[in-house]
Protein backbone atom coordinates (compact mmCIF):
# COMPACT_ATOMS: atom_id res chain seq x y z
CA UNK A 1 121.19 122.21 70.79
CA UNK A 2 119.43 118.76 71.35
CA UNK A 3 117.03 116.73 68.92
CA UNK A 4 116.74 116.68 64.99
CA UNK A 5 113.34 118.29 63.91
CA UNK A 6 112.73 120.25 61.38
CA UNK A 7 112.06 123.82 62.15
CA UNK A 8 112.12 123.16 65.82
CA UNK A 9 115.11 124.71 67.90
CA UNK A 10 115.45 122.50 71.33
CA UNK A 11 118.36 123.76 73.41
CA UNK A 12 119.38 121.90 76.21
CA UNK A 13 119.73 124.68 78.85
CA UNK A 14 121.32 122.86 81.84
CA UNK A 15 124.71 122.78 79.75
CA UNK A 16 124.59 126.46 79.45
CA UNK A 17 123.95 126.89 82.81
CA UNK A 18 120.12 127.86 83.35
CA UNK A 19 117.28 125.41 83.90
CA UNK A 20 114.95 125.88 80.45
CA UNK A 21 112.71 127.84 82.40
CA UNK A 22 115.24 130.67 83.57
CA UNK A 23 116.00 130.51 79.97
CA UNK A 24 112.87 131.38 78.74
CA UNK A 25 111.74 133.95 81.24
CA UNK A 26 115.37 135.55 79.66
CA UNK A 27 113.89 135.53 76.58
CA UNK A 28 110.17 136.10 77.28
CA UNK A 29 111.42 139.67 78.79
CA UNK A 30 112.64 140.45 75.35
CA UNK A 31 109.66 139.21 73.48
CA UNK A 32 110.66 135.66 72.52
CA UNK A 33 108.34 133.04 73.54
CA UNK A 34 109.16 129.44 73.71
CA UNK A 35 106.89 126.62 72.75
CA UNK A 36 107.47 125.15 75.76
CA UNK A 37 110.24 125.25 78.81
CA UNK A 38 110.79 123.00 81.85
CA UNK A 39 113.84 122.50 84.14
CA UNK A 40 115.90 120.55 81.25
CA UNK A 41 114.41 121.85 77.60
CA UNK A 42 113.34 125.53 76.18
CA UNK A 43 111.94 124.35 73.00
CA UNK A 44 110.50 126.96 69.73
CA UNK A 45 108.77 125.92 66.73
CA UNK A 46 110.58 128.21 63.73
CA UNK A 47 109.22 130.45 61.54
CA UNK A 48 110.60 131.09 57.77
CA UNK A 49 110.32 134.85 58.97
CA UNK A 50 114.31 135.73 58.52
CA UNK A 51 113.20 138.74 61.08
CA UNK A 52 112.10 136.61 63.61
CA UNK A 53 114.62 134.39 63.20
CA UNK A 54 116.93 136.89 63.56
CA UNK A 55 115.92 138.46 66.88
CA UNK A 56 115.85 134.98 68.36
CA UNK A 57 119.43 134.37 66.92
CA UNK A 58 120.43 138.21 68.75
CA UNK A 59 119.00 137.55 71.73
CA UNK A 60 120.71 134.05 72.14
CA UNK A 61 123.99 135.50 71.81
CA UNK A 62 123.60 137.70 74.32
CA UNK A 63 122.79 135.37 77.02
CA UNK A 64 126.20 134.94 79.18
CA UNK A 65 127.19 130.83 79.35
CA UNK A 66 127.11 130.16 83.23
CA UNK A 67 128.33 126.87 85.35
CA UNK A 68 126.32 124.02 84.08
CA UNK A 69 123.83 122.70 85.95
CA UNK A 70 124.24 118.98 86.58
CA UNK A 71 121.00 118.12 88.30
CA UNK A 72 119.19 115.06 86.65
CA UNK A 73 115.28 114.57 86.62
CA UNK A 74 114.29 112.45 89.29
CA UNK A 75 114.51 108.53 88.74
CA UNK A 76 110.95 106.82 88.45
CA UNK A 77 110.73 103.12 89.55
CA UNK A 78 108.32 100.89 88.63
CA UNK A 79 104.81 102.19 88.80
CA UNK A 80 102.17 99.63 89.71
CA UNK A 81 98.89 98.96 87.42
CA UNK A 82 95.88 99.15 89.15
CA UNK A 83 93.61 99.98 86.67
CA UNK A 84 93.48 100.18 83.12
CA UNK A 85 93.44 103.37 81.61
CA UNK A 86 90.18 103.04 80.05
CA UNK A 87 88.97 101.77 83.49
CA UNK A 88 90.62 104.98 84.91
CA UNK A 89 89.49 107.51 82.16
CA UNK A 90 85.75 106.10 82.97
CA UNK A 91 86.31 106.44 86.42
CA UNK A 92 85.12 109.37 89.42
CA UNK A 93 87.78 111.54 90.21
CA UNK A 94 88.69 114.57 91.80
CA UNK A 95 91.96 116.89 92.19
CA UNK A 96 94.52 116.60 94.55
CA UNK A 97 97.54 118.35 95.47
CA UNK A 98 100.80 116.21 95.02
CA UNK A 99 101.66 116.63 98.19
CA UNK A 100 98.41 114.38 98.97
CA UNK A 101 98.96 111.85 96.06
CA UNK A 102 100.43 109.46 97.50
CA UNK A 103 99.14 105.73 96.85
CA UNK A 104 96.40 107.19 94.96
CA UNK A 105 95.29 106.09 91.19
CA UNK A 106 96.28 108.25 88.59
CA UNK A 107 92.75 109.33 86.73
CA UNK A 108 93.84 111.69 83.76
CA UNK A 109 96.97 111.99 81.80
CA UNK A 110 99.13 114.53 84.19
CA UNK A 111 102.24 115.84 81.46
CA UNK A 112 103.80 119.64 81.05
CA UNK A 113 103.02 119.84 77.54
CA UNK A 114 102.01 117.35 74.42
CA UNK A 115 103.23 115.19 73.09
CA UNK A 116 105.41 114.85 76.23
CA UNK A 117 105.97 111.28 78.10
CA UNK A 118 104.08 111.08 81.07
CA UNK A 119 105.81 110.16 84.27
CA UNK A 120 103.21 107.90 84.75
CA UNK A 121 100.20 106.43 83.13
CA UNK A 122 96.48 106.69 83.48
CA UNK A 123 95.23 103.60 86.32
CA UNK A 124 99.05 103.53 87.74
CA UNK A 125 99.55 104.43 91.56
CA UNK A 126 101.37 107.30 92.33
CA UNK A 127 104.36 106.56 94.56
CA UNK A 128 107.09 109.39 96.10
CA UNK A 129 109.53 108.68 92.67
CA UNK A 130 106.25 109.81 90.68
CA UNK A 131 105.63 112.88 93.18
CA UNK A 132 109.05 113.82 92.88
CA UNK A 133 109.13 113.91 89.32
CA UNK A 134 105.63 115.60 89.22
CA UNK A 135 107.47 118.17 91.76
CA UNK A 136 110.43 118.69 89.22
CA UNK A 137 108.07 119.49 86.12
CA UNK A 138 105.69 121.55 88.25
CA UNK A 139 103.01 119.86 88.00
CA UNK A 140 101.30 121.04 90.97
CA UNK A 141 97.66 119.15 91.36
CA UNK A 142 96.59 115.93 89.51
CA UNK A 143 93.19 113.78 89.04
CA UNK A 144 93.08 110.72 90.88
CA UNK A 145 90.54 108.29 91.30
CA UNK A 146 87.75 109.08 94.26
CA UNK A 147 88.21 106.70 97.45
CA UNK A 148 85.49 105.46 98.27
């Protein structure tokens, strides 16, 4: 278990030996949705429903501790500020793959779920430590700013 909020369950799945989202698609089969799941986290918001609680408490115990997994998120260096966001946010922009991000401006916050950090911010340049971290948290596509 990871974190300290109140009627929020956060369990770090790498020690157990799945990344969060094999986790959850273990649980999803059986009914049990997460909040939210990426390669490090499966995260639920709690009911008071003892039922439901319940289940999820079952369910947990069945799932067989593996190897852990000791693959860290990608390191980020030091993005550099092009714009401000505000000049971004106000800005043309259009969709790219990540594959095809490179150098561009970052136009719209690009995060896996709120309120999640973002890996980097609006008017920052996208370099290959922000595409592989993009990569890791499947994000996919992203809105940069049009050339041009």
């Amino acid at each position: 278990l990871y974190g300290n909020e109140p009627l929020k369950l956060t369990i770090k799945t790498k020690t157990y030996g799945y990344l969060g989202t094999e986790f959850a698609s273990i649980l999803e089969k059986q009914n049990i949705f997460p909040e939210f799941a990426d390669p490090d986290f499966c995260v639920f918001m709690l009911s008071i429903n003892k039922k439901e609680l319940s289940k999820l408490i079952k369910a947990l115990l069945k799932i067989k501790k593996q190897t852990p997994i000791k693959k860290a998120p990608p390191n980020l260096t030091n993005t550099k500020k092009v714009l401000t966001p505000r000049e971004a946010l106000f800005s043309s922009f259009e969709t790219v793959k990540i594959k095809n991000a490179s150098g561009r401006i970052l136009a719209t916050p690009s995060v896996a779920c709120p309120p999640a950090v973002p890996i980097i911010a609006v008017g920052e340049e996208i370099d290959e430590s922000a595409i592989k971290a993009f990569k890791y948290y499947g994000i996919k596509e992203v809105k940069v700013i049009k050339e041009g």
